[in-house]
N, C-alpha and C. Protein backbone atom coordinates (compact mmCIF):
# COMPACT_ATOMS: atom_id res chain seq x y z
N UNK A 1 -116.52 -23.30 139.12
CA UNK A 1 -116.21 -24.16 137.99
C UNK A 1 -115.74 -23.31 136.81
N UNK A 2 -114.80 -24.02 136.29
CA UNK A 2 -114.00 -22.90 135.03
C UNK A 2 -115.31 -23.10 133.88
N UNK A 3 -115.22 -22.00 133.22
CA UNK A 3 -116.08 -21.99 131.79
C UNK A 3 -115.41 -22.52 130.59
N UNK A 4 -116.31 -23.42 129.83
CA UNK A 4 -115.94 -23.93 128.97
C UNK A 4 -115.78 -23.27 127.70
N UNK A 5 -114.55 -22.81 127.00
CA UNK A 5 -114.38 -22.13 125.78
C UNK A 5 -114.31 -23.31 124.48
N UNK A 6 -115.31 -22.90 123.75
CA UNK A 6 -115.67 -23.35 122.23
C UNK A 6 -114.51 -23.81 121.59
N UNK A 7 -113.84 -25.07 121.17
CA UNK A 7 -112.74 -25.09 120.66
C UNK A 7 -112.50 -23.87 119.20
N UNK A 8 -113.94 -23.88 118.81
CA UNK A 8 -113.26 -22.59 117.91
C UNK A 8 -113.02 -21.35 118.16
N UNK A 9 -113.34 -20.98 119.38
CA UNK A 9 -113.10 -19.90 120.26
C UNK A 9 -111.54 -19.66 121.02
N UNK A 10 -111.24 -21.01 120.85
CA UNK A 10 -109.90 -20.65 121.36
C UNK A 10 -108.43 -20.89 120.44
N UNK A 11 -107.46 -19.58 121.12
CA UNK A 11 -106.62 -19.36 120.26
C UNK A 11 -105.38 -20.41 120.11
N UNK A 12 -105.60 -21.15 121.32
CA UNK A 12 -104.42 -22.67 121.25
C UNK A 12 -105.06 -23.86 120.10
N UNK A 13 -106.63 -23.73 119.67
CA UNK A 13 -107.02 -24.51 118.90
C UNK A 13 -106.09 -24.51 117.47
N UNK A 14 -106.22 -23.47 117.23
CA UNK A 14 -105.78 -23.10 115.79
C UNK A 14 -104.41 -23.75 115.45
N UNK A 15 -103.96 -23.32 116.60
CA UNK A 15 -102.18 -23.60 117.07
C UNK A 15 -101.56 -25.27 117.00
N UNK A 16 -102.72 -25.65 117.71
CA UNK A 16 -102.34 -26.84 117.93
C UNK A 16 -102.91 -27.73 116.94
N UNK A 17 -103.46 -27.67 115.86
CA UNK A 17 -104.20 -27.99 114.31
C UNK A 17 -103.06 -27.87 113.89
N UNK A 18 -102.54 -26.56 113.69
CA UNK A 18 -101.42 -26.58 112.92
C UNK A 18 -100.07 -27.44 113.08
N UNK A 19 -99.42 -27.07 114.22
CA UNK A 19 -98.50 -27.35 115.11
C UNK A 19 -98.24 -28.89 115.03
N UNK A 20 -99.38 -29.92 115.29
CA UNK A 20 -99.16 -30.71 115.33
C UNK A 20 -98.38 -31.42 113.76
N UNK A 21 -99.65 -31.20 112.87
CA UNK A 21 -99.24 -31.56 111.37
C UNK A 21 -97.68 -31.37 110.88
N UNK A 22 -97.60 -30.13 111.65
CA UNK A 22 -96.07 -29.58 110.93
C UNK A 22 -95.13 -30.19 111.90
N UNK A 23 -95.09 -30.21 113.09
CA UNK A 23 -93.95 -31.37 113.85
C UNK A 23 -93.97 -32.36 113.07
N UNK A 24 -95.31 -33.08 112.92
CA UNK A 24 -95.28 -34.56 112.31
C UNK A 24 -94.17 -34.66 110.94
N UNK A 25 -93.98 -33.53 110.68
CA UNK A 25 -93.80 -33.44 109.07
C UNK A 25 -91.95 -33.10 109.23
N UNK A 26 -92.06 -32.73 110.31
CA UNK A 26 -90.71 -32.24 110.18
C UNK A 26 -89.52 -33.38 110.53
N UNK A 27 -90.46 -34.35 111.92
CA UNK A 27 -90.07 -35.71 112.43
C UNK A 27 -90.07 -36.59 111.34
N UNK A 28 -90.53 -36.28 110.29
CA UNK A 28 -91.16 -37.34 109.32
C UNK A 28 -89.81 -36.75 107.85
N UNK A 29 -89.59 -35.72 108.26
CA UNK A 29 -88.27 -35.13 107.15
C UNK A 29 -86.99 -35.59 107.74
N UNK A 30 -86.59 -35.60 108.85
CA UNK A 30 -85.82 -35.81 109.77
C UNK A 30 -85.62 -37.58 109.71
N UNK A 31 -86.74 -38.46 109.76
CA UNK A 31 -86.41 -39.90 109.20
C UNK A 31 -86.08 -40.00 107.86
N UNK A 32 -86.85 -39.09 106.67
CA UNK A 32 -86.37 -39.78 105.68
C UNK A 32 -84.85 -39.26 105.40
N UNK A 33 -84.36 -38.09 105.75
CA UNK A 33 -83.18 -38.38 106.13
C UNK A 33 -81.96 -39.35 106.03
N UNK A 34 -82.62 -39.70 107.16
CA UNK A 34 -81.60 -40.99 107.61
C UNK A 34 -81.58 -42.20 107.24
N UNK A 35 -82.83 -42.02 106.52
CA UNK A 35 -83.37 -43.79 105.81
C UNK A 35 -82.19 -43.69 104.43
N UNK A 36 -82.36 -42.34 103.72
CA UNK A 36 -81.17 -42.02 102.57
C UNK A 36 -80.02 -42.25 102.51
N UNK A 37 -79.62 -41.69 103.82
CA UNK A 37 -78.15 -41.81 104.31
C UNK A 37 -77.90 -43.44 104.52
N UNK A 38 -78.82 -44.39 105.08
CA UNK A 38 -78.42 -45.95 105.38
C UNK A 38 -78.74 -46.59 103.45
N UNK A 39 -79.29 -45.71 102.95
CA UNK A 39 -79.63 -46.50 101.72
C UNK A 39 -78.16 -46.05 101.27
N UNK A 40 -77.69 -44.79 101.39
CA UNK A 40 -76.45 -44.60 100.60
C UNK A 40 -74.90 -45.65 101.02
N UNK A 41 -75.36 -45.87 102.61
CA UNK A 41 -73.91 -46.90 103.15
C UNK A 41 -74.18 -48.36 102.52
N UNK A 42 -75.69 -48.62 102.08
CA UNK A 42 -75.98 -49.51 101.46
C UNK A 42 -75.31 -49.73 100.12
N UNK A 43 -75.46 -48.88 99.61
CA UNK A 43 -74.85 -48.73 98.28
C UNK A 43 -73.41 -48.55 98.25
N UNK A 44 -72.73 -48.34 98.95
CA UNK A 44 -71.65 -48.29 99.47
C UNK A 44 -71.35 -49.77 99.67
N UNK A 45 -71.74 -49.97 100.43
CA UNK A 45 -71.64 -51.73 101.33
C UNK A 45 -71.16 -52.76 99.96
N UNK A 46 -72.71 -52.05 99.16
CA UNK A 46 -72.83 -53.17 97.91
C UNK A 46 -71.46 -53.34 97.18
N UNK A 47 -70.89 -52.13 97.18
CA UNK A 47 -69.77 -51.82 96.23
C UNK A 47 -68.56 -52.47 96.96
N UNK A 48 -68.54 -52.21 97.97
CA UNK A 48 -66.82 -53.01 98.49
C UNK A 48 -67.06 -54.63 98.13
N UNK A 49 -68.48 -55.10 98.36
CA UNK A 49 -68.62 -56.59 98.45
C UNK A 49 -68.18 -56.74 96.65
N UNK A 50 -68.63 -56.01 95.71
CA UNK A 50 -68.63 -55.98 94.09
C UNK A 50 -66.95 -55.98 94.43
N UNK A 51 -66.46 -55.64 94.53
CA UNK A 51 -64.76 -55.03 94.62
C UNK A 51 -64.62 -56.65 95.05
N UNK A 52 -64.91 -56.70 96.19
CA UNK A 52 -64.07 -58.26 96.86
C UNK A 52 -64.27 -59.42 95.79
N UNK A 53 -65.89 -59.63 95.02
CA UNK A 53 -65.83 -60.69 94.87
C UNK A 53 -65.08 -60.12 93.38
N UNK A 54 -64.96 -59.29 93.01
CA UNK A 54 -64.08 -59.22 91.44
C UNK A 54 -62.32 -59.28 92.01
N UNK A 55 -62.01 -59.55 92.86
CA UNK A 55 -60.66 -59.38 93.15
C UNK A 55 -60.43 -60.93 93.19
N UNK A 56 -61.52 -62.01 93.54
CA UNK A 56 -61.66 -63.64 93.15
C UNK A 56 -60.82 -64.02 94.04
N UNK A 57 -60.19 -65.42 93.80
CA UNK A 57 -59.53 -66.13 94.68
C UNK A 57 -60.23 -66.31 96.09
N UNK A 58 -61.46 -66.25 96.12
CA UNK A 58 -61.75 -66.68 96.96
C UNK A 58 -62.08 -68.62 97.28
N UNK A 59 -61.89 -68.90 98.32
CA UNK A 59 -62.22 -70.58 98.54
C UNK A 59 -63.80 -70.50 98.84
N UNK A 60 -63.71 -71.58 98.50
CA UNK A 60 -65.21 -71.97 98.63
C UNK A 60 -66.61 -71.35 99.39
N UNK A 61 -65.83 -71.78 100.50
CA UNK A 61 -66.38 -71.13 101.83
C UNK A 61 -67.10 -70.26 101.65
N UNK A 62 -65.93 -68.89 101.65
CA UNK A 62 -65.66 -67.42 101.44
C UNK A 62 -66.67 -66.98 100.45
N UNK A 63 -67.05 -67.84 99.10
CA UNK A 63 -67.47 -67.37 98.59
C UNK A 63 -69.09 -67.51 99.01
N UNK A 64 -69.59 -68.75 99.06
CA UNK A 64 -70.73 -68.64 99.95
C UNK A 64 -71.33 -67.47 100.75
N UNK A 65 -70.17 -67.14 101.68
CA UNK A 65 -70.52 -66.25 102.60
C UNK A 65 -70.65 -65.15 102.05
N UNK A 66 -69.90 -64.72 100.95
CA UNK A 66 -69.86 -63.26 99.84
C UNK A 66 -71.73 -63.01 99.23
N UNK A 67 -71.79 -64.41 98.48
CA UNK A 67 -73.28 -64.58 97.88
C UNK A 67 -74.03 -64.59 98.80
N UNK A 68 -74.52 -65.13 100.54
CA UNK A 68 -75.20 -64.97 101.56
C UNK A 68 -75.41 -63.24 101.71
N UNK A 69 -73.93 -62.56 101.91
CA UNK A 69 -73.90 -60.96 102.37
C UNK A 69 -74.52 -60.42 101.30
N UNK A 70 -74.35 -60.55 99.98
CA UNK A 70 -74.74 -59.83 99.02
C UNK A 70 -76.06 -59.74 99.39
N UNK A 71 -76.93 -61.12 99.07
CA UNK A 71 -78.51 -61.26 99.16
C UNK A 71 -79.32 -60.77 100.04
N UNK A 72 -78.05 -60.36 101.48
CA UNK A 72 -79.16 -60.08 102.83
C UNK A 72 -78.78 -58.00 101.87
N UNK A 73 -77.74 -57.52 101.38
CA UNK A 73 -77.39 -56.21 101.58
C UNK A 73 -78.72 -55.70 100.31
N UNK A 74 -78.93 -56.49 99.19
CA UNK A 74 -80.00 -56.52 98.62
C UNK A 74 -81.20 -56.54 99.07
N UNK A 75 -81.39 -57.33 99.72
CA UNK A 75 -82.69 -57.28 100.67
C UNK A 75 -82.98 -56.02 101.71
N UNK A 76 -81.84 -55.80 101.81
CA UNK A 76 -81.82 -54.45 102.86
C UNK A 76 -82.03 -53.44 102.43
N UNK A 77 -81.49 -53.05 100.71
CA UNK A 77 -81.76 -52.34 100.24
C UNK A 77 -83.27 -51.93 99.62
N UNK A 78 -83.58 -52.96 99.31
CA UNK A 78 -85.60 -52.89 99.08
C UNK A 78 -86.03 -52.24 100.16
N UNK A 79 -85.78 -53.10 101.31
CA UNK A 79 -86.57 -52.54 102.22
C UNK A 79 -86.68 -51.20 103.01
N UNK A 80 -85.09 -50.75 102.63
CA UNK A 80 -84.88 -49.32 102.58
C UNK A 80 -85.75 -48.35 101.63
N UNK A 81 -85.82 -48.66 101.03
CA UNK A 81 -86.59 -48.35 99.30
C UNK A 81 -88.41 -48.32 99.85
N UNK A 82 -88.57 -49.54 100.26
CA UNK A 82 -90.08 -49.24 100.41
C UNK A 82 -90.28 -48.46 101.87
N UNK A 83 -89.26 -48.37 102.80
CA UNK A 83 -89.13 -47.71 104.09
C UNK A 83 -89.25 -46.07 103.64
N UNK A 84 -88.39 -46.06 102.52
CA UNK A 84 -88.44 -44.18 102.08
C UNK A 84 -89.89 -43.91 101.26
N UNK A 85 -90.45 -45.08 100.60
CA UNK A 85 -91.65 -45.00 99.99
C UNK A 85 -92.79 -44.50 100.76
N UNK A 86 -92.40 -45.45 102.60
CA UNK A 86 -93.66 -44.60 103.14
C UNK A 86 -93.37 -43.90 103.64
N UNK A 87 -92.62 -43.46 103.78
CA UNK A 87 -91.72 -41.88 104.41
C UNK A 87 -92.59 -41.05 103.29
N UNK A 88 -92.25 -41.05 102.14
CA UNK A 88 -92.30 -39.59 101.57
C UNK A 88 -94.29 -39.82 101.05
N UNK A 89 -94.66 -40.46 101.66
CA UNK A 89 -96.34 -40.62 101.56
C UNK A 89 -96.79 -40.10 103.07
N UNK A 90 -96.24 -40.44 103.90
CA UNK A 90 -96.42 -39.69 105.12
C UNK A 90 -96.09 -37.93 104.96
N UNK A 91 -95.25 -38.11 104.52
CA UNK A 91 -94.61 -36.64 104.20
C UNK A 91 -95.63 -35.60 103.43
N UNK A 92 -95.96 -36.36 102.42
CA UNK A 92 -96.90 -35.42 102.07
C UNK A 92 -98.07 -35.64 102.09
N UNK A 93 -98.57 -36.17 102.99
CA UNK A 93 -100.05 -36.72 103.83
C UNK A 93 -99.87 -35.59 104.93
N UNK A 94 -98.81 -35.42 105.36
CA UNK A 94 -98.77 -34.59 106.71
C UNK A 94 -98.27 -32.94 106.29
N UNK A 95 -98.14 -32.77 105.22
CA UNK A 95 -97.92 -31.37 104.69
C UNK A 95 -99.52 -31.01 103.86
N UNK A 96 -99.99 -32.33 103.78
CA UNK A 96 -101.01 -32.10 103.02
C UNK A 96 -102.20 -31.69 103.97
N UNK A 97 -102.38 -32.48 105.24
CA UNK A 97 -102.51 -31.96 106.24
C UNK A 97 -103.10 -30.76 106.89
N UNK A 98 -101.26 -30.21 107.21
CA UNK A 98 -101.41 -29.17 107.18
C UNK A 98 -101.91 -27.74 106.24
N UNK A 99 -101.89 -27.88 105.18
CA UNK A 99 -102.17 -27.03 103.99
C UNK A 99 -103.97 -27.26 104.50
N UNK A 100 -104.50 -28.19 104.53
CA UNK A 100 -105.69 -28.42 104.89
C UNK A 100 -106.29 -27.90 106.14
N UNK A 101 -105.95 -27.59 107.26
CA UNK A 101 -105.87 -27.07 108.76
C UNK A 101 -106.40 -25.23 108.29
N UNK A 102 -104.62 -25.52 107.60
CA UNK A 102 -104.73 -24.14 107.58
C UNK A 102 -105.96 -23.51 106.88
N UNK A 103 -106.10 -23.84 105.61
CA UNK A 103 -107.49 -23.60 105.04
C UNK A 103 -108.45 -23.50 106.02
N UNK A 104 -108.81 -24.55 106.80
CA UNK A 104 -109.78 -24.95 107.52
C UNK A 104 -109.63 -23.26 108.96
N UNK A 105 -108.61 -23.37 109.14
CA UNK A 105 -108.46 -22.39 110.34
C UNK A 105 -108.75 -21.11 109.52
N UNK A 106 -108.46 -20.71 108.07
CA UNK A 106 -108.93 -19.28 107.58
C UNK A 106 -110.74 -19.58 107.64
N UNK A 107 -111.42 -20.48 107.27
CA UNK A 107 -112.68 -20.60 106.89
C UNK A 107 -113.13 -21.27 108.25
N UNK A 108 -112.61 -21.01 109.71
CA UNK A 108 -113.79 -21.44 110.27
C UNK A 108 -115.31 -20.85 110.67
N UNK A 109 -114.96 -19.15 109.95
CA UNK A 109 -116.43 -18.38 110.40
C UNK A 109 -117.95 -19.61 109.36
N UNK A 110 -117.18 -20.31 108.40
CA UNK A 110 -117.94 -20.90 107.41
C UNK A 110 -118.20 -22.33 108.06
N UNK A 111 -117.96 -22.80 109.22
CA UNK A 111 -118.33 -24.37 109.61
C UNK A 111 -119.00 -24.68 109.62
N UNK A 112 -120.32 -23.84 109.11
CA UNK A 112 -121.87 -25.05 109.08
C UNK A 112 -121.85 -25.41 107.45
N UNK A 113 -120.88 -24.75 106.74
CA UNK A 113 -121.13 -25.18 105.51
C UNK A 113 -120.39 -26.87 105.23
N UNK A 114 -121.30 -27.43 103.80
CA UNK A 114 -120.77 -28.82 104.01
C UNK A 114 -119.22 -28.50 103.65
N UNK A 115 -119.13 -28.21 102.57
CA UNK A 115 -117.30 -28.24 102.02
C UNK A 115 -116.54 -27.69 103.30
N UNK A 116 -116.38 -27.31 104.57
CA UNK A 116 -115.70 -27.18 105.39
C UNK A 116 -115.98 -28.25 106.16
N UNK A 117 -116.83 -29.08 106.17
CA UNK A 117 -116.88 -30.48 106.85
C UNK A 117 -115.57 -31.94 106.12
N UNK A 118 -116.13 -31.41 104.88
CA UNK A 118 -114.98 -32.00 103.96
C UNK A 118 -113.94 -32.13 104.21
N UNK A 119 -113.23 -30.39 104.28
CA UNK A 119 -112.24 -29.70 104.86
C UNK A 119 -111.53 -30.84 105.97
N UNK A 120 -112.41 -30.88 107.01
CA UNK A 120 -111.98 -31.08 108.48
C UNK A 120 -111.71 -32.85 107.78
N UNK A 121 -112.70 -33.64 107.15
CA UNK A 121 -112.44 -34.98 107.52
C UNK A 121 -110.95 -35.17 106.19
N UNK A 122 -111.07 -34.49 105.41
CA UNK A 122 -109.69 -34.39 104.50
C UNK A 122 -108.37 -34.26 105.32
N UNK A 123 -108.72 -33.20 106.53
CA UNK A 123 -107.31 -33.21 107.38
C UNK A 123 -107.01 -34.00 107.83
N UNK A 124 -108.34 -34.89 108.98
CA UNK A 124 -108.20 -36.42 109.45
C UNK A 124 -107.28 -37.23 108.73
N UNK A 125 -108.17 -37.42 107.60
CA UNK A 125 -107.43 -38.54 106.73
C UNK A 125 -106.73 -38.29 106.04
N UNK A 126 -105.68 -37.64 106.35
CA UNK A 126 -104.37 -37.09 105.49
C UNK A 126 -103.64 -37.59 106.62
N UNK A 127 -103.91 -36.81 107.95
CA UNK A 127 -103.11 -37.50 109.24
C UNK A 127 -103.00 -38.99 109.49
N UNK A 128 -104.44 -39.74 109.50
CA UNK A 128 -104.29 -41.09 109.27
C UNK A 128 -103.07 -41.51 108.10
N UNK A 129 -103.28 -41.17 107.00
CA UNK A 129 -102.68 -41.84 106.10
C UNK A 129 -100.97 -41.53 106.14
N UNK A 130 -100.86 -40.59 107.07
CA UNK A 130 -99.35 -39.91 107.61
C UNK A 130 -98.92 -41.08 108.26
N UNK A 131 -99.66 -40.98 109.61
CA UNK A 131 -99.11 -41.69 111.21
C UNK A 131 -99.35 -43.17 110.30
N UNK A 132 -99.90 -43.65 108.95
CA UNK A 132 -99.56 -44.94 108.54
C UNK A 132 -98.38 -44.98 107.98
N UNK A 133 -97.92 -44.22 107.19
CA UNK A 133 -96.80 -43.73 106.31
C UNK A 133 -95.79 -44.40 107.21
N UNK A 134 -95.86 -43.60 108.55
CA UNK A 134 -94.50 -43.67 109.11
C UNK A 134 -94.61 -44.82 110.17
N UNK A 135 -95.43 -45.67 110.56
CA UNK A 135 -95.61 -47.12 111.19
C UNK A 135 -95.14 -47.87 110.13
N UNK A 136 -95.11 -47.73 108.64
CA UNK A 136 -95.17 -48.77 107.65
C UNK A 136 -93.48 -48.69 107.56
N UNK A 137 -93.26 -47.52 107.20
CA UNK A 137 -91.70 -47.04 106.90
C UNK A 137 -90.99 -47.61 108.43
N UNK A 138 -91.52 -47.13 109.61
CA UNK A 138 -90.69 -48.21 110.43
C UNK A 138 -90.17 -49.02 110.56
N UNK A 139 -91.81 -49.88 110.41
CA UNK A 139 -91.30 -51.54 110.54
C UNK A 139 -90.22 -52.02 109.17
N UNK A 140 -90.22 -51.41 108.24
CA UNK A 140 -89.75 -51.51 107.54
C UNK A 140 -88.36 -51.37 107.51
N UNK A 141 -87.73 -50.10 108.58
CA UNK A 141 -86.66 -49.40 108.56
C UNK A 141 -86.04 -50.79 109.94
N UNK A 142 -87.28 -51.22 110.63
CA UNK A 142 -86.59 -52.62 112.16
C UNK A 142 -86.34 -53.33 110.68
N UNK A 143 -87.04 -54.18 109.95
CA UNK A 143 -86.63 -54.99 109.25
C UNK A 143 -85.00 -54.84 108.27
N UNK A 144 -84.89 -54.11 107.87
CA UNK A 144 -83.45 -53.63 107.32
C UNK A 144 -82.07 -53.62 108.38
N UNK A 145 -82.46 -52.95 109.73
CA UNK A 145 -81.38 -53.09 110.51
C UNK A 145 -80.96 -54.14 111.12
N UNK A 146 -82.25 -55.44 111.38
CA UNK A 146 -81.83 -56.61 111.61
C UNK A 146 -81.57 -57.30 110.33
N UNK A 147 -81.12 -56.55 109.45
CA UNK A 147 -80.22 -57.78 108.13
C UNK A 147 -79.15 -57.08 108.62
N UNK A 148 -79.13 -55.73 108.88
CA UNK A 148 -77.81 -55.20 109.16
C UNK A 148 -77.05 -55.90 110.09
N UNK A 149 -78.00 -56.77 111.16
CA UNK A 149 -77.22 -57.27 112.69
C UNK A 149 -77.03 -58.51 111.95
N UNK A 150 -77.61 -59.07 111.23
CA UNK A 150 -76.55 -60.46 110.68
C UNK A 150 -75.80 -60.31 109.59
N UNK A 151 -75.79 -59.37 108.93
CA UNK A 151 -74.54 -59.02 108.52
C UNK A 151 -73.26 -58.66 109.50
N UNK A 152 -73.29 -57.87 110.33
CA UNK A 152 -72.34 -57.95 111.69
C UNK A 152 -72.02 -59.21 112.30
N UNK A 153 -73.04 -59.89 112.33
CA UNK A 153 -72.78 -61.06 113.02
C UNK A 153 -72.02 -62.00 112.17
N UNK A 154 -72.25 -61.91 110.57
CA UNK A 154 -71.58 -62.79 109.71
C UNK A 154 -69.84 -62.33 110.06
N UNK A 155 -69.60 -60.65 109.44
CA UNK A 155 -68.51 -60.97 109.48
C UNK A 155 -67.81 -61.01 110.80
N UNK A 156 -68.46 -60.59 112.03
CA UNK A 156 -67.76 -60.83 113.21
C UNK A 156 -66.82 -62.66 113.63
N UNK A 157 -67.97 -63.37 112.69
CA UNK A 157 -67.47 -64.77 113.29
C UNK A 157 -66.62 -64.88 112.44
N UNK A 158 -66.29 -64.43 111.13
CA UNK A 158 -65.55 -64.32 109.85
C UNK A 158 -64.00 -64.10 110.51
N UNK A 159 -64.17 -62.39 111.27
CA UNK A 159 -63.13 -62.22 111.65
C UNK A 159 -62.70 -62.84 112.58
N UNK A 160 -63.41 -63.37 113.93
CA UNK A 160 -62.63 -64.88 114.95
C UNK A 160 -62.34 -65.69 114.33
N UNK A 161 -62.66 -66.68 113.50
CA UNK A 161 -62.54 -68.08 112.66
C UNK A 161 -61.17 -67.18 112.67
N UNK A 162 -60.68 -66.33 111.35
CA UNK A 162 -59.49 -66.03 110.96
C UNK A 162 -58.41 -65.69 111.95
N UNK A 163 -58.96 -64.77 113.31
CA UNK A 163 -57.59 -64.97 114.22
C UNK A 163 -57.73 -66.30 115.10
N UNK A 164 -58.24 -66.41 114.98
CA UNK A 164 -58.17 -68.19 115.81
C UNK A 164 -57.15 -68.92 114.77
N UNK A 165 -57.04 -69.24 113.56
CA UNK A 165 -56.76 -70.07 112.44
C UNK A 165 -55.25 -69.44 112.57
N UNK A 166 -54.87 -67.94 112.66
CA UNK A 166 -53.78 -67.42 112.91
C UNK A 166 -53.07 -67.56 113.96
N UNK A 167 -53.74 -67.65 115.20
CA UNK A 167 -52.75 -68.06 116.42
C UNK A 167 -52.78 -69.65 116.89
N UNK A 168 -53.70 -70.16 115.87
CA UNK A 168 -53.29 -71.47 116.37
C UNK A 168 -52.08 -72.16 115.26
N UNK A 169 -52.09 -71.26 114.18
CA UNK A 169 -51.22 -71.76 112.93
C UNK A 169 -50.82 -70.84 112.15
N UNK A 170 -49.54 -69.90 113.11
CA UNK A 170 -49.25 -68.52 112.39
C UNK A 170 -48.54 -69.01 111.51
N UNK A 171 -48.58 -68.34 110.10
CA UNK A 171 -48.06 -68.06 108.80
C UNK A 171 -46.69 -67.27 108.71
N UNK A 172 -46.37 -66.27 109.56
CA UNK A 172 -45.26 -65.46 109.31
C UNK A 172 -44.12 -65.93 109.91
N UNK A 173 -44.40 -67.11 110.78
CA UNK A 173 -43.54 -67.39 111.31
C UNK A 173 -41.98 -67.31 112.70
N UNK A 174 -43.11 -65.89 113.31
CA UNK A 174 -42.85 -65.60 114.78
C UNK A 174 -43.61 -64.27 114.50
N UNK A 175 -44.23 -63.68 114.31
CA UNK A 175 -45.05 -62.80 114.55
C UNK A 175 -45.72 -62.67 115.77
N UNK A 176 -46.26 -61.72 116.05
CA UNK A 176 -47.10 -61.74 117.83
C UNK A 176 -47.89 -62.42 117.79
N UNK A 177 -48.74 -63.70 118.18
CA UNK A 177 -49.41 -64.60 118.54
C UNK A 177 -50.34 -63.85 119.48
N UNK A 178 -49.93 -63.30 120.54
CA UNK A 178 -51.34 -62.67 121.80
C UNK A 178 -52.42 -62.04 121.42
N UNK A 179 -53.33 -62.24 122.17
CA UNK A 179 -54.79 -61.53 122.11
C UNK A 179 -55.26 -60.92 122.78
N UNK A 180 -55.38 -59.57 123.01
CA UNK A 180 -55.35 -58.61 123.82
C UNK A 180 -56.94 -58.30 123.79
N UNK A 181 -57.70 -58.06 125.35
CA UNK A 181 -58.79 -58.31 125.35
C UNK A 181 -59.62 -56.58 125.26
């Protein structure tokens, strides 16, 4: 039967204390990232729709559908906003973490003392409050991309209605009519 080595006895312990915190942190830099980058096409988004509806002449319809897109790209944008909120609370829950490990891994000759008990449940619950960070920022980040899919879906039917309306009642007056699949 193999012998059992002391987790503080062994040298993958230390490693993997650390190791873990700092992946978390790096996966967790690596989303907020990208949450920035969709907040920035957001802001982007916002601006062509600002452009369209100041260019006016729109019918009725059209405009509806302008004030609908706006409200969902607004909405998308909060939720981007509170998506990076728990990003960067995870972020530094999980750097905080680690800073804590590490401490903990210089002072383990000291583990019967209480403040290194501290130590250890401070790391816990830095990790907890991480791996929440980034469940919260998730759901948050699903909620934003499905405004994104009905926004797609808005203007997708936007753009059929309009070539339908065109080949059943072209305007130019022999222009190409076909629809190439």
């Amino acid at each position: 039967m193999m012998e059992q080595i002391p987790l503080s006895q062994s040298p993958f312990a230390v490693l993997t204390f650390i190791a873990a915190p700092a992946l978390l942190t790096n996966a967790t830099s690596v989303l907020a990232l990208s949450t920035i980058n969709r907040m920035l096409r957001t802001r982007d988004r916002m601006s062509q729709l600002y452009a369209r509806s100041e260019a006016g002449g729109l019918p009725e319809v059209e405009g509806a559908r302008l004030i609908e897109q706006v409200n969902r790209v607004e909405k998308q944008a909060v939720l981007l906003l509170r998506a990076l909120h728990s990003i960067y609370v995870a972020l530094g829950a999980f750097a905080g973490a680690t800073l804590v490990t590490l401490l903990g891994a210089g002072l383990a000759p000291f583990q019967d003392a209480v403040w290194f008990r501290v130590l250890v449940w401070m790391g816990l619950a830095l990790g907890f409050v991480g791996v929440g960070g980034l469940i919260f920022g998730s759901a948050h980040l699903f909620q934003a991309t499905q405004l994104s899919l009905l926004n797609i879906r808005a203007e997708a039917t936007l753009i059929r209605e309009r070539q339908s309306q065109r080949i059943t009642c072209p305007t130019d007056g022999g222009g190409d009519q076909s629809v190439s699949s």
